[in-house]
Protein backbone atom coordinates (compact mmCIF):
# COMPACT_ATOMS: atom_id res chain seq x y z
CA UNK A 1 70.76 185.62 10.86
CA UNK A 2 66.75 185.55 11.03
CA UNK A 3 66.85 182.76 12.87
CA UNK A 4 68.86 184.11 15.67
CA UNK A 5 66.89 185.79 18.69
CA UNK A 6 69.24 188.24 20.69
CA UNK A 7 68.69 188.10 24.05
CA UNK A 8 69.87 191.14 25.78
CA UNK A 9 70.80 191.61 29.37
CA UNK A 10 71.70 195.04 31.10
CA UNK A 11 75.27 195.23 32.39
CA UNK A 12 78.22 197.54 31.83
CA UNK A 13 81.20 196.45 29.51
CA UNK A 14 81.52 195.36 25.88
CA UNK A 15 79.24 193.19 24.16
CA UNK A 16 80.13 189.22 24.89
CA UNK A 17 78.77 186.39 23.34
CA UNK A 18 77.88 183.69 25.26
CA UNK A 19 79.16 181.23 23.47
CA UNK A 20 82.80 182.79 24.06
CA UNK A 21 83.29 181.22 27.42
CA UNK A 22 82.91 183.83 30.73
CA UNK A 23 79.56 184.87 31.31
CA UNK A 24 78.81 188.52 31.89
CA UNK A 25 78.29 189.48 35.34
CA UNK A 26 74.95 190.59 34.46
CA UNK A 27 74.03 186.82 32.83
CA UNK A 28 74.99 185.58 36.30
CA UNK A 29 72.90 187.92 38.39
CA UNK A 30 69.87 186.36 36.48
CA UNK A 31 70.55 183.30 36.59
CA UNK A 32 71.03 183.55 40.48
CA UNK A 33 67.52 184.98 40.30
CA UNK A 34 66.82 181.79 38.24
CA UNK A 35 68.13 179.65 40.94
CA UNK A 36 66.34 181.53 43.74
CA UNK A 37 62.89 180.67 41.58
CA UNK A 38 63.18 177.31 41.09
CA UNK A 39 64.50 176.73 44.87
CA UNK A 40 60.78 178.71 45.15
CA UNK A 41 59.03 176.17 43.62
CA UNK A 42 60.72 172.94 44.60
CA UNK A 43 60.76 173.79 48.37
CA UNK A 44 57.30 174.84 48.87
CA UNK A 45 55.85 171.20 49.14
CA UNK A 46 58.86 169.92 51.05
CA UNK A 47 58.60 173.06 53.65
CA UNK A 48 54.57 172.71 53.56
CA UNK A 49 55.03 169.15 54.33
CA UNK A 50 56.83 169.33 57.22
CA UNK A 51 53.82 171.88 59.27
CA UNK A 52 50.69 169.92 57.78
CA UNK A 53 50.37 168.50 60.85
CA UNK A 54 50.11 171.63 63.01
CA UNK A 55 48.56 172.94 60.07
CA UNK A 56 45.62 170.53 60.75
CA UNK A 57 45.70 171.44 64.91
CA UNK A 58 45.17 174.90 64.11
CA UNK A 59 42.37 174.96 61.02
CA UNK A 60 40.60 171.44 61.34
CA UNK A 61 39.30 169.60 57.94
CA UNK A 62 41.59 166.47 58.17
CA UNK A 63 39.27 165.06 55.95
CA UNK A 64 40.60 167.50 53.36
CA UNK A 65 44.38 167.15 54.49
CA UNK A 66 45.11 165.37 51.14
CA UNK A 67 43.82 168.68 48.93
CA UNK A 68 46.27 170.71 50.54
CA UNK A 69 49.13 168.68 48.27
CA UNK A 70 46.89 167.88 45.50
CA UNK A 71 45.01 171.55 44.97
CA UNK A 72 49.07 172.92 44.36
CA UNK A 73 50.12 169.81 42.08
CA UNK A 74 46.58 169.81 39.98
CA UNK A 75 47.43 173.38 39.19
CA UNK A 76 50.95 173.36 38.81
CA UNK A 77 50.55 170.22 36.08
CA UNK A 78 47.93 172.31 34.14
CA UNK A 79 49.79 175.39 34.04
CA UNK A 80 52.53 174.03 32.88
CA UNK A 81 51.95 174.17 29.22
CA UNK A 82 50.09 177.00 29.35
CA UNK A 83 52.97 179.32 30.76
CA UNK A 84 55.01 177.71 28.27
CA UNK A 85 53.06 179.12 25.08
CA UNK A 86 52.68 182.36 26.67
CA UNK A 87 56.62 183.26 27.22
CA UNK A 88 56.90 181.66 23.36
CA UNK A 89 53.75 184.26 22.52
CA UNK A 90 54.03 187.26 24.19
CA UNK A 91 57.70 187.60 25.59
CA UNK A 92 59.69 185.38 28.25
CA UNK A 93 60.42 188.26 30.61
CA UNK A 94 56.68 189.42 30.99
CA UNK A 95 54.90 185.58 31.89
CA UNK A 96 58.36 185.02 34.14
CA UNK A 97 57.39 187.94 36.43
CA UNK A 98 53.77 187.12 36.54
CA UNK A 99 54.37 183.63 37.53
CA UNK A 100 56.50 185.12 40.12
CA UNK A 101 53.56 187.74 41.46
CA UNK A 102 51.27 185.15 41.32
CA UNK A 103 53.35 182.61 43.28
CA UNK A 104 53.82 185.61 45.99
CA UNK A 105 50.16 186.23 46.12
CA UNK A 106 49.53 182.48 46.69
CA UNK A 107 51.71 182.30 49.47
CA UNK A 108 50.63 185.37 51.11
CA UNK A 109 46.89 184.38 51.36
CA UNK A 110 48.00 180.82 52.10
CA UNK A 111 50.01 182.09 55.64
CA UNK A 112 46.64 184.23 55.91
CA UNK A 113 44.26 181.38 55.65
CA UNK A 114 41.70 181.06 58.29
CA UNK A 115 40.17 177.62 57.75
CA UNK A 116 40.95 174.68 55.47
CA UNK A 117 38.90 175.50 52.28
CA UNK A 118 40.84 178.80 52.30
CA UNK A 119 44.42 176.92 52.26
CA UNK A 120 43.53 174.84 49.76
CA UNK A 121 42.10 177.83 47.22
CA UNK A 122 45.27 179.73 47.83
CA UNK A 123 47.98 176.56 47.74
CA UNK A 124 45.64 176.66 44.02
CA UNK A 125 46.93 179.73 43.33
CA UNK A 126 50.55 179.36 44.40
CA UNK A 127 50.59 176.27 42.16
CA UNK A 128 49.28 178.30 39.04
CA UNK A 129 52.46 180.51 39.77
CA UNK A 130 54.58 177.51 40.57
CA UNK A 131 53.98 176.11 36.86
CA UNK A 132 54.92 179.24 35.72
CA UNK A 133 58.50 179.41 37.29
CA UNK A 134 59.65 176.14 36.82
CA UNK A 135 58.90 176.59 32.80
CA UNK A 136 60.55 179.95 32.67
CA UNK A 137 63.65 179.16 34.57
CA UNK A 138 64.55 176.56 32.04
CA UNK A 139 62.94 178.73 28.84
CA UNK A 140 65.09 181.50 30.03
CA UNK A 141 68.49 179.84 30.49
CA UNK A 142 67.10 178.93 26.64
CA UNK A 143 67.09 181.81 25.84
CA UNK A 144 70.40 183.32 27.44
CA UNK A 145 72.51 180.64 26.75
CA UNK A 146 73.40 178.47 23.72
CA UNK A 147 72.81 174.60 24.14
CA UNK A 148 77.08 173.72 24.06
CA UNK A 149 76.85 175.64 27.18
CA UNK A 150 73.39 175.01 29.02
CA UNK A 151 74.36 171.98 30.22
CA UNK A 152 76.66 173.15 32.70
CA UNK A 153 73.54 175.84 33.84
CA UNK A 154 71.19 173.32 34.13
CA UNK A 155 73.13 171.42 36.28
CA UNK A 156 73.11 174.11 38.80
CA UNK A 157 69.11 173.47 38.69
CA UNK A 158 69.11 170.10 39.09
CA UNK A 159 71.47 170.91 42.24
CA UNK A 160 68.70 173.20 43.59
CA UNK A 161 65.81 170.50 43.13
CA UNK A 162 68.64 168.40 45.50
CA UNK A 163 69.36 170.94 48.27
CA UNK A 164 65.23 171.74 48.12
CA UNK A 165 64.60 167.81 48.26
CA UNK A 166 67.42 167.54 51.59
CA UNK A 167 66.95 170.55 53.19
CA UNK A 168 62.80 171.04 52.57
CA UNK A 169 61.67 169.16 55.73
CA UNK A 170 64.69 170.27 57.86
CA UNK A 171 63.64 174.00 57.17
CA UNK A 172 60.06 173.04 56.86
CA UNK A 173 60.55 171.83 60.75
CA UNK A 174 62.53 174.40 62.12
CA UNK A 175 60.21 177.45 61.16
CA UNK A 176 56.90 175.56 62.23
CA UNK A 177 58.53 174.68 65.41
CA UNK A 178 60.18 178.46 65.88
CA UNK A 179 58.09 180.71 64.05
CA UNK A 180 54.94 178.86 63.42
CA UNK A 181 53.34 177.74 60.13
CA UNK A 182 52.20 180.55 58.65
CA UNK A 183 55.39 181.68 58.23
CA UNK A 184 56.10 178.42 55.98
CA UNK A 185 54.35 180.43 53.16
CA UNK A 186 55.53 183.81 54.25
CA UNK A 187 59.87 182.77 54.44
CA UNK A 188 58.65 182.81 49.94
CA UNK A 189 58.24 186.37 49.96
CA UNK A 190 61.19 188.08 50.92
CA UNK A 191 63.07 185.63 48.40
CA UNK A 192 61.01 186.12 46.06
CA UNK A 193 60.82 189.60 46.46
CA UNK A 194 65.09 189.44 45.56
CA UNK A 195 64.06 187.12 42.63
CA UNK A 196 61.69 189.52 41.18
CA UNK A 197 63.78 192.65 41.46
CA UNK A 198 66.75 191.29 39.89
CA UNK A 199 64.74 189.70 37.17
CA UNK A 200 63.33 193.11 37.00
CA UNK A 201 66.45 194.78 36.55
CA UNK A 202 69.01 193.12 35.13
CA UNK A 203 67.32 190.91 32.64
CA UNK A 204 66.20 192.66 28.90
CA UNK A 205 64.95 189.60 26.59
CA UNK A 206 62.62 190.90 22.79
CA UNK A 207 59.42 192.38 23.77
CA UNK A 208 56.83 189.80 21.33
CA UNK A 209 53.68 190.60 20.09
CA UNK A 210 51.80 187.37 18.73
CA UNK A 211 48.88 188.32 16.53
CA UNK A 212 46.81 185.17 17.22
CA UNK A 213 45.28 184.68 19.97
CA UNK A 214 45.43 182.07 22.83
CA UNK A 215 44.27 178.70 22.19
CA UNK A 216 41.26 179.14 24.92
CA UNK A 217 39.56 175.59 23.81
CA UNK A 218 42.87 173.89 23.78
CA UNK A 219 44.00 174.92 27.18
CA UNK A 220 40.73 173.61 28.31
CA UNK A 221 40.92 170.54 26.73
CA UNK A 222 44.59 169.88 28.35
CA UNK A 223 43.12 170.69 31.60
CA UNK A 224 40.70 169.00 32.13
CA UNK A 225 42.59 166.16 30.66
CA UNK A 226 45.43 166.90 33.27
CA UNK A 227 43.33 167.32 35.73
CA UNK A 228 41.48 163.91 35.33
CA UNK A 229 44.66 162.18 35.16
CA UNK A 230 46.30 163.62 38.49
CA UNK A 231 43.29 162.86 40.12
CA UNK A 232 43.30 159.05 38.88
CA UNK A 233 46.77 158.62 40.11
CA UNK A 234 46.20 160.38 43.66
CA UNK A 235 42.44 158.99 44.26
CA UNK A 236 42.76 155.54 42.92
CA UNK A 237 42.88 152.82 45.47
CA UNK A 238 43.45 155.26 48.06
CA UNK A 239 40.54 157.47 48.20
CA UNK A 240 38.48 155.08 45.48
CA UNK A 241 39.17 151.41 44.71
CA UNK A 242 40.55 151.49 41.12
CA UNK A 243 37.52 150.22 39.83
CA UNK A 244 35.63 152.54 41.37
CA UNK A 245 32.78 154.18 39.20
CA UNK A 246 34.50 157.52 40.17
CA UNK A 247 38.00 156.91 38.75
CA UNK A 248 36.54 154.92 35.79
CA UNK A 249 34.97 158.59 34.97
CA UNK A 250 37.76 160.26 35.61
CA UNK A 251 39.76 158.34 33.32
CA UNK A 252 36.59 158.10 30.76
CA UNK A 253 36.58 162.76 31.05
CA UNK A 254 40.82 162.36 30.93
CA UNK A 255 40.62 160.23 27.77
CA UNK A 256 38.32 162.09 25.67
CA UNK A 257 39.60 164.95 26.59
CA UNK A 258 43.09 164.42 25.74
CA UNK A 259 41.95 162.75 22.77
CA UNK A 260 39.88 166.02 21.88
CA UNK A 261 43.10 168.48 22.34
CA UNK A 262 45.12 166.07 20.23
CA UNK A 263 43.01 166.44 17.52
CA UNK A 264 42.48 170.25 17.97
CA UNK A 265 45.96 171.01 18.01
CA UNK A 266 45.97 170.15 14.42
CA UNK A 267 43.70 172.44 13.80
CA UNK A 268 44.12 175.60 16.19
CA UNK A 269 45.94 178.77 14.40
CA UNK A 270 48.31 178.99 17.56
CA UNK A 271 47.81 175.82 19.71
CA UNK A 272 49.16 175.20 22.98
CA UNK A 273 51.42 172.46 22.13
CA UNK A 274 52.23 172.59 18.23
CA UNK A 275 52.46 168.67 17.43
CA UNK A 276 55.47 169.23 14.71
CA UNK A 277 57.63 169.32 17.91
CA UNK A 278 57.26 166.07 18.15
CA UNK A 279 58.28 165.00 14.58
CA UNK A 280 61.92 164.97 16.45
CA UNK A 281 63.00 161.91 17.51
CA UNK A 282 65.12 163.56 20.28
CA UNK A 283 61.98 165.30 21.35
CA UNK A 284 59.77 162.89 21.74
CA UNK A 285 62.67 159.99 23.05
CA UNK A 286 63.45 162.90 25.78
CA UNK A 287 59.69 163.56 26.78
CA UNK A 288 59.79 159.41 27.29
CA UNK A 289 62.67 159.13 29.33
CA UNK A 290 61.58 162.74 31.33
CA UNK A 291 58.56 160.62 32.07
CA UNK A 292 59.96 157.93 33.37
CA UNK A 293 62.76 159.87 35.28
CA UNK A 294 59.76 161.55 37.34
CA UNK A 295 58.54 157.65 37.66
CA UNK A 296 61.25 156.29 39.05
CA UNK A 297 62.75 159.72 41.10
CA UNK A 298 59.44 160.63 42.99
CA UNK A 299 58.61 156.75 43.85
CA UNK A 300 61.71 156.19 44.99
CA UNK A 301 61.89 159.65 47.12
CA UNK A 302 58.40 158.38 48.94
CA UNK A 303 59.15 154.62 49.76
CA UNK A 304 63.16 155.09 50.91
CA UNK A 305 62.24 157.13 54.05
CA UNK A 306 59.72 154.45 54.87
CA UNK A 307 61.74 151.86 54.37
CA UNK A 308 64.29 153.69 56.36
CA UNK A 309 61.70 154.48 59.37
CA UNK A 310 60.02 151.41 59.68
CA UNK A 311 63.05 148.78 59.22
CA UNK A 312 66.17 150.96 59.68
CA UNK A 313 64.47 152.81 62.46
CA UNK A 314 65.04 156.27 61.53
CA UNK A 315 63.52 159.02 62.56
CA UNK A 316 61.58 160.84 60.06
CA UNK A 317 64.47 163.72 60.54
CA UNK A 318 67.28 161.58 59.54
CA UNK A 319 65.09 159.20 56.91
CA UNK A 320 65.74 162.40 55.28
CA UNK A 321 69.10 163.09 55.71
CA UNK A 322 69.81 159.51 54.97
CA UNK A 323 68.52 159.97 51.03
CA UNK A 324 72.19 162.71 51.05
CA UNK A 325 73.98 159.58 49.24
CA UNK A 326 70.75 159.62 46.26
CA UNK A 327 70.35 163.19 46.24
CA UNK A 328 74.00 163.89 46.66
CA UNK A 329 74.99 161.46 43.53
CA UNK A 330 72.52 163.09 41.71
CA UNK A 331 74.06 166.46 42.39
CA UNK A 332 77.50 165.60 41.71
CA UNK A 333 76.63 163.59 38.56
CA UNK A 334 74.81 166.07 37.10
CA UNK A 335 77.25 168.75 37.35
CA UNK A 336 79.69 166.50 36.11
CA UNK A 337 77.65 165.68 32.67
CA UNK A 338 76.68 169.57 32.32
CA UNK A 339 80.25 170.09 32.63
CA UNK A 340 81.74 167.46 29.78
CA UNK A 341 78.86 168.49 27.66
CA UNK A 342 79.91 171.72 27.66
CA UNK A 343 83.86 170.93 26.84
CA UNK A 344 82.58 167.99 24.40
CA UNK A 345 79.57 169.05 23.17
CA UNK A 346 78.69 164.45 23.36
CA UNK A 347 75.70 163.89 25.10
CA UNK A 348 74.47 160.46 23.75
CA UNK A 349 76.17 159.05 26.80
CA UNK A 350 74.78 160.37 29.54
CA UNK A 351 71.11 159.04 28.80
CA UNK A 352 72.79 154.83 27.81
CA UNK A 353 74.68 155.55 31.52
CA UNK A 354 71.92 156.85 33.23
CA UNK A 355 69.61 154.22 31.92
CA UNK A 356 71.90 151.28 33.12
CA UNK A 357 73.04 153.29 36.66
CA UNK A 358 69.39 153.64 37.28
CA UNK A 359 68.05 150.30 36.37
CA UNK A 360 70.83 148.72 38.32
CA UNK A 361 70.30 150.60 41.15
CA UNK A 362 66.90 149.96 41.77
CA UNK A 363 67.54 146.27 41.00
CA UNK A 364 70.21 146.68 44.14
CA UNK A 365 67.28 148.20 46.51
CA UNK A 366 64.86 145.93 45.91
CA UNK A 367 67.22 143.41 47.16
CA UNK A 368 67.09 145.40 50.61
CA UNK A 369 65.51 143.02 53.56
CA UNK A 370 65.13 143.68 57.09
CA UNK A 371 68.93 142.90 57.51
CA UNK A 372 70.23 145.45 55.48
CA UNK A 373 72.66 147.66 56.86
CA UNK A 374 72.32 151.28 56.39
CA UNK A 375 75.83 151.58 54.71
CA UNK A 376 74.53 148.85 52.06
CA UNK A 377 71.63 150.95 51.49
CA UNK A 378 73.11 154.09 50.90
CA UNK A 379 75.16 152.55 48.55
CA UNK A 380 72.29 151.51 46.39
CA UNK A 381 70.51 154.62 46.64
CA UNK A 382 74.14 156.62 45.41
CA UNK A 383 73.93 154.53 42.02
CA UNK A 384 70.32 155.17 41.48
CA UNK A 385 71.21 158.86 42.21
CA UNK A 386 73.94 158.50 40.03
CA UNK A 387 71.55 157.18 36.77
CA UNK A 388 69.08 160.25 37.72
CA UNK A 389 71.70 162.51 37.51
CA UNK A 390 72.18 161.64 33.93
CA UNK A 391 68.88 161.94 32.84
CA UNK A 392 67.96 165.25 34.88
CA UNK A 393 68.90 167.92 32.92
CA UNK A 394 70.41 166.07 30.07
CA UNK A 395 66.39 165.76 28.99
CA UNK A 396 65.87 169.45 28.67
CA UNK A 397 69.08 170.17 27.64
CA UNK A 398 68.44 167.63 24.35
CA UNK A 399 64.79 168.66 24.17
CA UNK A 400 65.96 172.29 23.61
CA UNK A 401 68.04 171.43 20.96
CA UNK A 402 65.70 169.71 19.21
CA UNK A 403 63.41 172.74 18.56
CA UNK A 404 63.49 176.05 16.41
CA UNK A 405 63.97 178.93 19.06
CA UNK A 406 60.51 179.76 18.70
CA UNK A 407 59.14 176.81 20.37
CA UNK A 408 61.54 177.20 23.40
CA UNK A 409 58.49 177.90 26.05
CA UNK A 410 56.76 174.67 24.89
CA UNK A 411 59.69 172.52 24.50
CA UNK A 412 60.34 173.06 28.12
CA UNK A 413 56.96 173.26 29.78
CA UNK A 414 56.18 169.87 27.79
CA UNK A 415 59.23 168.56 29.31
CA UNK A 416 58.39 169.77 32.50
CA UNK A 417 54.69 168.18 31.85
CA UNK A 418 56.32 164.72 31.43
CA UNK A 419 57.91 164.56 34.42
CA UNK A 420 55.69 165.71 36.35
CA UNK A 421 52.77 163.43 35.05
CA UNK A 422 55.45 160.58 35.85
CA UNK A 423 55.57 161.28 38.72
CA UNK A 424 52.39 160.79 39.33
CA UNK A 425 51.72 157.78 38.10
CA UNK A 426 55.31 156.42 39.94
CA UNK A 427 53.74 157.59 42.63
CA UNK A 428 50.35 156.26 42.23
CA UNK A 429 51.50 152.43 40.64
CA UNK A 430 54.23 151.97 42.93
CA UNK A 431 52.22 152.84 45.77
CA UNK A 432 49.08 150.39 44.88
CA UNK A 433 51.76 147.82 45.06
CA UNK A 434 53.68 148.67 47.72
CA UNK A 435 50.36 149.01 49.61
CA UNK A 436 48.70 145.50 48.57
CA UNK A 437 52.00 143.66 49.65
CA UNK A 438 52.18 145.07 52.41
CA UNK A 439 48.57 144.10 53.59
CA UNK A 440 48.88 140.99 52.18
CA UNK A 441 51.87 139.91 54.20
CA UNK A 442 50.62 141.26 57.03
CA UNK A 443 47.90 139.27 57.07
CA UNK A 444 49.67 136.05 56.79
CA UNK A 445 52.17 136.87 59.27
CA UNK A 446 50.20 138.57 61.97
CA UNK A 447 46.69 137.48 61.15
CA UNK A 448 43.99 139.37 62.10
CA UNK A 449 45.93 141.77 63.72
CA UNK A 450 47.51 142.43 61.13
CA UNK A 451 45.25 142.75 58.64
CA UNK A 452 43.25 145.35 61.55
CA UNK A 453 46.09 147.45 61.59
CA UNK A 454 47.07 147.86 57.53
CA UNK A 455 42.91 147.90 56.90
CA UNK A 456 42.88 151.92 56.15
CA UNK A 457 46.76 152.45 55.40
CA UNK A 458 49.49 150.12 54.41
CA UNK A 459 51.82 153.51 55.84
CA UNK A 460 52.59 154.18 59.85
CA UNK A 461 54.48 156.31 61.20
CA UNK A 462 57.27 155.72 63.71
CA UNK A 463 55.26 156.48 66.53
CA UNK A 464 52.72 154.25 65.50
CA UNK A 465 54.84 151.87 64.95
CA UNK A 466 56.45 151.94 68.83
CA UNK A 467 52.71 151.07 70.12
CA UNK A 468 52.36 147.87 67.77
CA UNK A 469 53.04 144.85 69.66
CA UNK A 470 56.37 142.84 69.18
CA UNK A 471 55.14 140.09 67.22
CA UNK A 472 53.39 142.88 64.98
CA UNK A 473 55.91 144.93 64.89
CA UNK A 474 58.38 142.45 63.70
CA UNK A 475 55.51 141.55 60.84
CA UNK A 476 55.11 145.00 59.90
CA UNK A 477 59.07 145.22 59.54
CA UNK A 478 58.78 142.27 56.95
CA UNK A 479 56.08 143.20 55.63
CA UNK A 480 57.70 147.10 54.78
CA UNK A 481 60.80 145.18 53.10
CA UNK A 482 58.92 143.04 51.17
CA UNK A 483 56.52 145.86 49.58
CA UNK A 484 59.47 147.88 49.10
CA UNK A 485 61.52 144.97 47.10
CA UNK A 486 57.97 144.84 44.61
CA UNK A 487 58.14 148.20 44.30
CA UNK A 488 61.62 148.86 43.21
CA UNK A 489 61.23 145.86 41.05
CA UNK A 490 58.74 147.44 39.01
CA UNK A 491 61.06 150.52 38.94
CA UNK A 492 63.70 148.93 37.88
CA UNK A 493 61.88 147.04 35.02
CA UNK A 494 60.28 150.29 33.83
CA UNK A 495 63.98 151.76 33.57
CA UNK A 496 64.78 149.20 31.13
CA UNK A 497 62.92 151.42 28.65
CA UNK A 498 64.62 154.42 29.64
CA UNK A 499 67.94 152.67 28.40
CA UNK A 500 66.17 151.20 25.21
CA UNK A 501 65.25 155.21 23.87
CA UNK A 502 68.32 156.50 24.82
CA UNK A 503 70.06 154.14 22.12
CA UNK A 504 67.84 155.98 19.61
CA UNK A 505 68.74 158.96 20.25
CA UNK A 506 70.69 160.89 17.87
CA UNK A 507 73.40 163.04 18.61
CA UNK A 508 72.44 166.25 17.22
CA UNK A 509 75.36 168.45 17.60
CA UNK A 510 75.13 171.49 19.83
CA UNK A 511 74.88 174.93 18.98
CA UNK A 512 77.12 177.50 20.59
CA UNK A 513 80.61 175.65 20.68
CA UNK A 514 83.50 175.64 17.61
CA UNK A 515 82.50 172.30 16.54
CA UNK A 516 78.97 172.93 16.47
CA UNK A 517 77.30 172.48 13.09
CA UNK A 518 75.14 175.62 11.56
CA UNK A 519 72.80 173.10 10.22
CA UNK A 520 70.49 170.65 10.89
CA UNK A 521 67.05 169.42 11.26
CA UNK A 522 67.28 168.65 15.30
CA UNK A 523 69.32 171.84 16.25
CA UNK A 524 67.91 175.42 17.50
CA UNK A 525 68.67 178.12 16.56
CA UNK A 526 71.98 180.16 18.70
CA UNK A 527 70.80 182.11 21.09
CA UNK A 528 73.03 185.40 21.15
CA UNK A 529 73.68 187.01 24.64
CA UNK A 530 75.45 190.42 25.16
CA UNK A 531 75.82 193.08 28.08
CA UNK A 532 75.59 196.22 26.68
């Protein structure tokens, strides 16, 4: 077939399609290596986390604390797309290993950093590389396996992001507190060291050769236009009011210079992100509800725990063990829909499910007040986790399958792109409301006071809160519940859409399995694995 890529993995035995059931043991040794890379860069922040605050004891710049987070996510976002067109350009197997060197450099001159400006250049670098793995993990499994049987795959990934999300802080603790920060970035290199030689080894995918070259002005264009927009969603009304003159040109530079790339990628020989991939309705219906996954999944991540901490009274520790019932749901789930996708080869249902679970779910925790029980809560949080699980991996899995094979790298890193930029704005709109609720009943509760004590953040810390007085305390409390309840409102309202695409999505059926049809404008091409 010229449509079919062979992907080729080294391994003793008699060739095996993948499609056949049992994967070679060589398939599973990379995708173990594939597994160790994404745990790479979904623990990173979580770990990092954890030791900023010895971090800042050591090196100074507090004033600069915020860049640590945002230097790694501004370059991570921008990357994204970039790494993407490269694997689809010049070979999967060649930008996978870079983005693994490069994440390894990053985090060695990160645990070498001698002063604050230095962290921040090198967490830069490690988030170039971390754009780079998270796109190629996904590309690759692409590539290896044929979409009737990703789904299963993927929902090993989406079990990694869980265990990173759980067990980040907890590990992120324990060496800072043992072994000291540095070795926060170090405890990446031997596994990535294992992830890189078994890549290395094991894993044979077509050498390419593109004859155009990169897209130079469009990957400009998208990051700068990135770049504008992360910084919008992490400066406004936290560093800058939203009306600020310096977010309004932010957003002015983001604008026209998304605007620009749009209208370049029409006319670039080889642009970044070809715009016929969006001609499917699966693709672009999957890039919407990716979008708002990462809305909903990282705003509710950030307000639980301090909902948890400030009413439940938590300790940071257990706020996050007490997201297991969210981030175990999600786990479970999402095995569970890789699974009967892969015996059914139906997917339709997972997104309408997901959509309701999630929007119900967040209805249920905004109805959390400073009497709810922690059992009550942890229900909630299981059906939101539930609805995520879903939508994780089901999104890439559908996006995939809407593309020629060609357009694999892209297809994932836009995916990828999606999520993360919802995040960011979840993050950034959810916390603007949180925050003005909070001050505002704060101020009519505990007066003054209160008003003093929420004037530069709406966010304290259980410590902080043990020195408030009783009266405040007990304001703050209310306050928390009631910020929380308008921000899982609005998540719950912006779910509603996530339900409203999935009904338009069309059930494209997937390659790989003996149903699967050999036709069709939505499907990719099979991807053909053998050990030889």
């Amino acid at each position: 077939m010229a449509d079919t890529v062979e992907s080729v993995v080294a391994g003793g035995g008699q060739p095996q399609s993948a499609a056949e059931g049992k994967q070679p043991r060589s398939v599973r040794v990379v995708l173990l290596a594939l597994m160790i890379a994404m745990m790479l860069a979904m623990l990173d922040n979580m770990i990092v986390g954890t030791a900023m605050p010895t971090i800042v004891g050591e090196l100074g710049g507090l004033e600069h604390l915020s860049w640590v987070v945002t230097g790694y996510t501004l370059a991570t976002a921008a990357s994204t797309p970039v790494w993407g067109k490269i694997g689809d350009m010049y070979g999967r197997k060649g930008a996978f290993l870079s983005s693994i060197v490069i994440f390894l450099l990053g985090s060695a001159l990160s645990g070498m950093a001698q002063d604050m400006g230095q962290l921040i250049g090198f967490r830069a670098v490690q988030g170039l590389g971390a754009g780079g793995l998270m796109v190629g993990v996904m590309a690759i499994i692409g590539d290896l396996i044929p979409p009737r049987e990703r789904g299963k795959y993927q929902g090993m990934m989406a079990g990694v992001m869980a265990l990173a999300m759980i067990g980040g802080p907890l590990v992120g603790g324990t060496i800072t507190d043992n072994w000291g920060w540095r070795w926060a970035f170090y405890i990446n290199l031997p596994l990535g060291a294992v992830a890189l030689a078994l890549v290395t080894a094991v894993l044979h995918l077509p050498k390419k050769r593109s004859k155009a070259g990169i897209d130079y002005l469009g990957v400009l264009l998208l990051t700068v236009g990135i770049t504008s927009i992360v910084l919008v969603t992490t400066w406004g009304g936290t560093e800058y009011a939203w009306t600020s003159a310096r977010i309004m040109e932010l957003t002015g530079i983001g604008v026209a210079a998304l605007v620009g790339f749009v209208f370049w990628q029409t006319k670039a020989a080889e642009p970044v992100v070809p715009l016929h991939i969006f001609r499917s309705r699966n693709f672009t219906l999957m890039s919407v509800i990716g979008f708002i996954t990462g809305f909903v999944m990282f705003g509710a991540t950030l307000f639980l725990p301090l909902y948890q901490q400030a009413v439940q009274g938590a300790s940071a520790t257990n706020s996050g063990l007490l997201l297991l019932p969210m981030l175990g749901a999600m786990l479970v789930t999402s095995m569970v829909a890789g699974r009967v996708t892969t015996n059914s080869g139906r997917y339709k249902i997972f997104p309408i499910v997901g959509g309701v679970l999630m929007t119900v779910g967040l209805y249920l925790l905004s109805l959390m007040d400073t009497d709810t029980t922690r059992l009550t809560s942890g229900v909630y949080m299981a059906v939101v986790g539930a609805g995520m699980g879903c939508l994780m991996q089901i999104t890439m899995l559908v996006a995939q399958n809407s593309v020629q094979m060609k357009d694999m790298g892209v297809a994932s890193s836009s995916t990828t792109l999606f999520r993360t930029l919802g995040s960011s704005f979840g993050v950034a709109i959810m916390g603007a409301l949180f925050n003005h609720r909070v001050q505002d009943v704060m101020a009519e509760r505990a007066g003054a006071l209160g008003k003093n004590i929420t004037e530069k953040s709406a966010q304290i810390d259980a410590k902080g809160l043990e020195k408030l007085p009783a009266m405040a305390r007990e304001a703050y409390q209310y306050a928390v519940s009631s910020g929380t309840h308008s921000a899982f409102l609005l998540g719950a309202a912006v779910s509603v859409l996530v339900l409203i695409a999935a009904l338009f999505v069309k059930e494209v059926p997937l390659k790989g399995g003996p149903k699967a049809a050999t036709e069709g404008a939505d499907a990719a091409p099979v991807a053909v694995v053998e050990a030889v």
